[in-house]
C-alpha atoms as a PDB file:
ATOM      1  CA  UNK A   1      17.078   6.032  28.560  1.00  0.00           C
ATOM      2  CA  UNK A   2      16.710   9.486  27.176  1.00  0.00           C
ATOM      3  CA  UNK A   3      15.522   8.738  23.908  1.00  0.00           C
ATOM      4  CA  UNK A   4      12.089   9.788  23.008  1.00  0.00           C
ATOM      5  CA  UNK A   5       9.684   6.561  22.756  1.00  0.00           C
ATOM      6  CA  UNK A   6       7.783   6.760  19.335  1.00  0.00           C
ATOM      7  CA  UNK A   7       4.221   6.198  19.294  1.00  0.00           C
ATOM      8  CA  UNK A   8       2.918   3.677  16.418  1.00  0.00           C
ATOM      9  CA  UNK A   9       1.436   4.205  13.000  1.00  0.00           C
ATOM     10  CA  UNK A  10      -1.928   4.098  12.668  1.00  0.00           C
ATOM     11  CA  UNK A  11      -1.890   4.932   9.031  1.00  0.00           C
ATOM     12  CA  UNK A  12      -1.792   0.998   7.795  1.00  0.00           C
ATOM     13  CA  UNK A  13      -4.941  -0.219   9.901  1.00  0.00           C
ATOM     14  CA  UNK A  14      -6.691   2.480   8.917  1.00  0.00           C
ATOM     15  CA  UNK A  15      -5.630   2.219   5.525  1.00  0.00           C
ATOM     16  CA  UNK A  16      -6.488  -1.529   5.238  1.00  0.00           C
ATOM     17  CA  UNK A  17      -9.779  -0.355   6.573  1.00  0.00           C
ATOM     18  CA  UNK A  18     -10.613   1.919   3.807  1.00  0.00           C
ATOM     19  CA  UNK A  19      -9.706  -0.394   1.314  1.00  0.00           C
ATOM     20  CA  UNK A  20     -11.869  -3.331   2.740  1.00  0.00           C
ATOM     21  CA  UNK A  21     -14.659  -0.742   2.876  1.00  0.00           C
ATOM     22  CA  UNK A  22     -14.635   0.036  -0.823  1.00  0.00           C
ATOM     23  CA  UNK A  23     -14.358  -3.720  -1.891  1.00  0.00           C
ATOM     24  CA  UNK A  24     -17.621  -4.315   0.308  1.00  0.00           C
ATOM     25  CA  UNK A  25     -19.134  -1.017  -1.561  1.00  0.00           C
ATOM     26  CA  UNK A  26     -17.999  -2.440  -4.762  1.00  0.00           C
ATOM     27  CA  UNK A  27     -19.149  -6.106  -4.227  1.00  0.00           C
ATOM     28  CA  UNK A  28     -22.501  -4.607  -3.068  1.00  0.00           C
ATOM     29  CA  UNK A  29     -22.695  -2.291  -6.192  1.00  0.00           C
ATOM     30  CA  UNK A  30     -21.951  -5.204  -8.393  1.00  0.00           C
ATOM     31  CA  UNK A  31     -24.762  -7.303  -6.980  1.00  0.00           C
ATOM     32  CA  UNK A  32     -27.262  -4.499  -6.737  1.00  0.00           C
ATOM     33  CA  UNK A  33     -26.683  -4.194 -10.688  1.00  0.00           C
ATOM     34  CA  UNK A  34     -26.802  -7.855 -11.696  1.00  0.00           C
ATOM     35  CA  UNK A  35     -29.816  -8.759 -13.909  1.00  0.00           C
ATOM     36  CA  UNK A  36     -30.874 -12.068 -15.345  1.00  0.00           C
ATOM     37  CA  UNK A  37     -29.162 -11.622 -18.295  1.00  0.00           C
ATOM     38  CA  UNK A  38     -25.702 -10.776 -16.603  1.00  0.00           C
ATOM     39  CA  UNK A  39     -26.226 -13.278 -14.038  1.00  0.00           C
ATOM     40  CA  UNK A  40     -23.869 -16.195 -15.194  1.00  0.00           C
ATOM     41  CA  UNK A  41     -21.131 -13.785 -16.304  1.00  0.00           C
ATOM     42  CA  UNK A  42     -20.607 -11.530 -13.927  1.00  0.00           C
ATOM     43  CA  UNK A  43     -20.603 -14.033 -10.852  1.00  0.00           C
ATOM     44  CA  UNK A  44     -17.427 -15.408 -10.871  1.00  0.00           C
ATOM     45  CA  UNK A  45     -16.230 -11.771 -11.026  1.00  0.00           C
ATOM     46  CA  UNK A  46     -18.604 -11.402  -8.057  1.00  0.00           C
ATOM     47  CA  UNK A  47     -17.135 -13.887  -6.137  1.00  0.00           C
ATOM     48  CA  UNK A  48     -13.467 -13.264  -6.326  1.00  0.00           C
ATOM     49  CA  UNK A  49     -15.228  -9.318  -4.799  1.00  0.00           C
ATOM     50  CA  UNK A  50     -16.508 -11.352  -1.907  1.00  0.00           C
ATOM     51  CA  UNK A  51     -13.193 -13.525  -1.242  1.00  0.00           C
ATOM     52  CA  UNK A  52     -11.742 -10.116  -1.560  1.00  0.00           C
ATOM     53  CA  UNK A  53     -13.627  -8.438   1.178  1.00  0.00           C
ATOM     54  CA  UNK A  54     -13.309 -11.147   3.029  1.00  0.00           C
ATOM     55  CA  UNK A  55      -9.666 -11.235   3.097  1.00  0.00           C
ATOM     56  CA  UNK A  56      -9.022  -7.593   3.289  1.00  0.00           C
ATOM     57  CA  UNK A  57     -11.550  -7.336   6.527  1.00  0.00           C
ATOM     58  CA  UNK A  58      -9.273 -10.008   7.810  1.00  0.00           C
ATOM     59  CA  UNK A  59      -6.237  -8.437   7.016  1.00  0.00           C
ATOM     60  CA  UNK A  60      -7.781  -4.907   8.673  1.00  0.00           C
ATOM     61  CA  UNK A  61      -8.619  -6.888  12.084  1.00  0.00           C
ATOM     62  CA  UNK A  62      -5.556  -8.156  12.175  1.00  0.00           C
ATOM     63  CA  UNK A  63      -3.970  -4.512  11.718  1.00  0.00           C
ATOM     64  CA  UNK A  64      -5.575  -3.552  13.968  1.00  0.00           C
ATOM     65  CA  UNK A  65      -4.742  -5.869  16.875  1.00  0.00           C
ATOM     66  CA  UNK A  66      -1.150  -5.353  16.320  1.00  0.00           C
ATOM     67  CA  UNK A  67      -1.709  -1.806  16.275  1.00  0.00           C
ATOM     68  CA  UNK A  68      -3.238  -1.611  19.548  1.00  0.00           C
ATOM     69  CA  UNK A  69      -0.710  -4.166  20.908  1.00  0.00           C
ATOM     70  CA  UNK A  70       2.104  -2.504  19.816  1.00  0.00           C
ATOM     71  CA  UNK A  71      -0.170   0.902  21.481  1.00  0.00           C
ATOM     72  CA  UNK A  72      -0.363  -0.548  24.607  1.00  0.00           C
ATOM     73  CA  UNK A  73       3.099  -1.605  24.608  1.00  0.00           C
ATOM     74  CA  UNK A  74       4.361   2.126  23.898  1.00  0.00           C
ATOM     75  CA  UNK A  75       2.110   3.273  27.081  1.00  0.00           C
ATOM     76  CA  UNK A  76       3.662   0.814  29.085  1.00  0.00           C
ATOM     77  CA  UNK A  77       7.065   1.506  28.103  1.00  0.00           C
ATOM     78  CA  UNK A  78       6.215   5.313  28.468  1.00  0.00           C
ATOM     79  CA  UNK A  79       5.227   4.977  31.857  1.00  0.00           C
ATOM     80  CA  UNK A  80       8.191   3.036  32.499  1.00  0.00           C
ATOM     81  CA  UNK A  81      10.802   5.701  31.416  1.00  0.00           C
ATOM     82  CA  UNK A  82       8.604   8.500  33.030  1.00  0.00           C
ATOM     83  CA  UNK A  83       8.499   6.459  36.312  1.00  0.00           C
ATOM     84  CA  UNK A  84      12.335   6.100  35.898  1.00  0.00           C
ATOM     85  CA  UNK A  85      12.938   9.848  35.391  1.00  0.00           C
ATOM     86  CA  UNK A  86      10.814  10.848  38.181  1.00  0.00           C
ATOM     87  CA  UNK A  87      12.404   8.707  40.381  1.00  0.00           C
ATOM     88  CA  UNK A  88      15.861   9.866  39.255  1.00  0.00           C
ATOM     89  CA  UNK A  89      15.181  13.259  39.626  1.00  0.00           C
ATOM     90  CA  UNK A  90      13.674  12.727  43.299  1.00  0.00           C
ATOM     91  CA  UNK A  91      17.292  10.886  44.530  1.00  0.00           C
ATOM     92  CA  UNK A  92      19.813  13.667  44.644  1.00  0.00           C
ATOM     93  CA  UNK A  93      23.713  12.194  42.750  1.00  0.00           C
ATOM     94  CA  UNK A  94      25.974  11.457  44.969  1.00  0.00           C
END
């Protein structure tokens, strides 16, 4: 067990993040602009925004759990291989 644990990504929760972010900024732009007139045009594009943001916050939790899972299972495994080299290099071969 000498191989070097690697710790995991944090680039795709984060990235999910960002993009959820800027569908809510874009969904709240779109609202903030919507007039009378516009009103019965622009909802349904308004909508699928919202079902959007909805399903990319979703999809950012859920990065985000398995991130931290997969986190706490690279600690744990860490620990593990430390413990296990510590204790082999206590006990003297032979």
């Amino acid at each position: 067990m000498n191989d070097k644990l690697k710790p995991p990504v944090i680039a795709t929760a984060v990235g999910t993040t960002a993009a959820a972010l800027m569908d809510v900024a874009v969904c709240l732009g779109s609202i903030a602009n919507l007039t009378p007139a516009t009103q019965s045009t622009q909802m349904p594009l308004i909508a699928v925004f919202i079902f959007a943001a909805v399903m990319l916050i979703a999809l950012a939790l859920l990065q985000w759990v398995l991130y931290f899972r997969s986190f706490v299972d690279f600690r744990i495994d860490q620990s593990r291989q430390d413990r296990q080299s510590s204790n082999s290099q206590e006990r003297p071969a032979g």
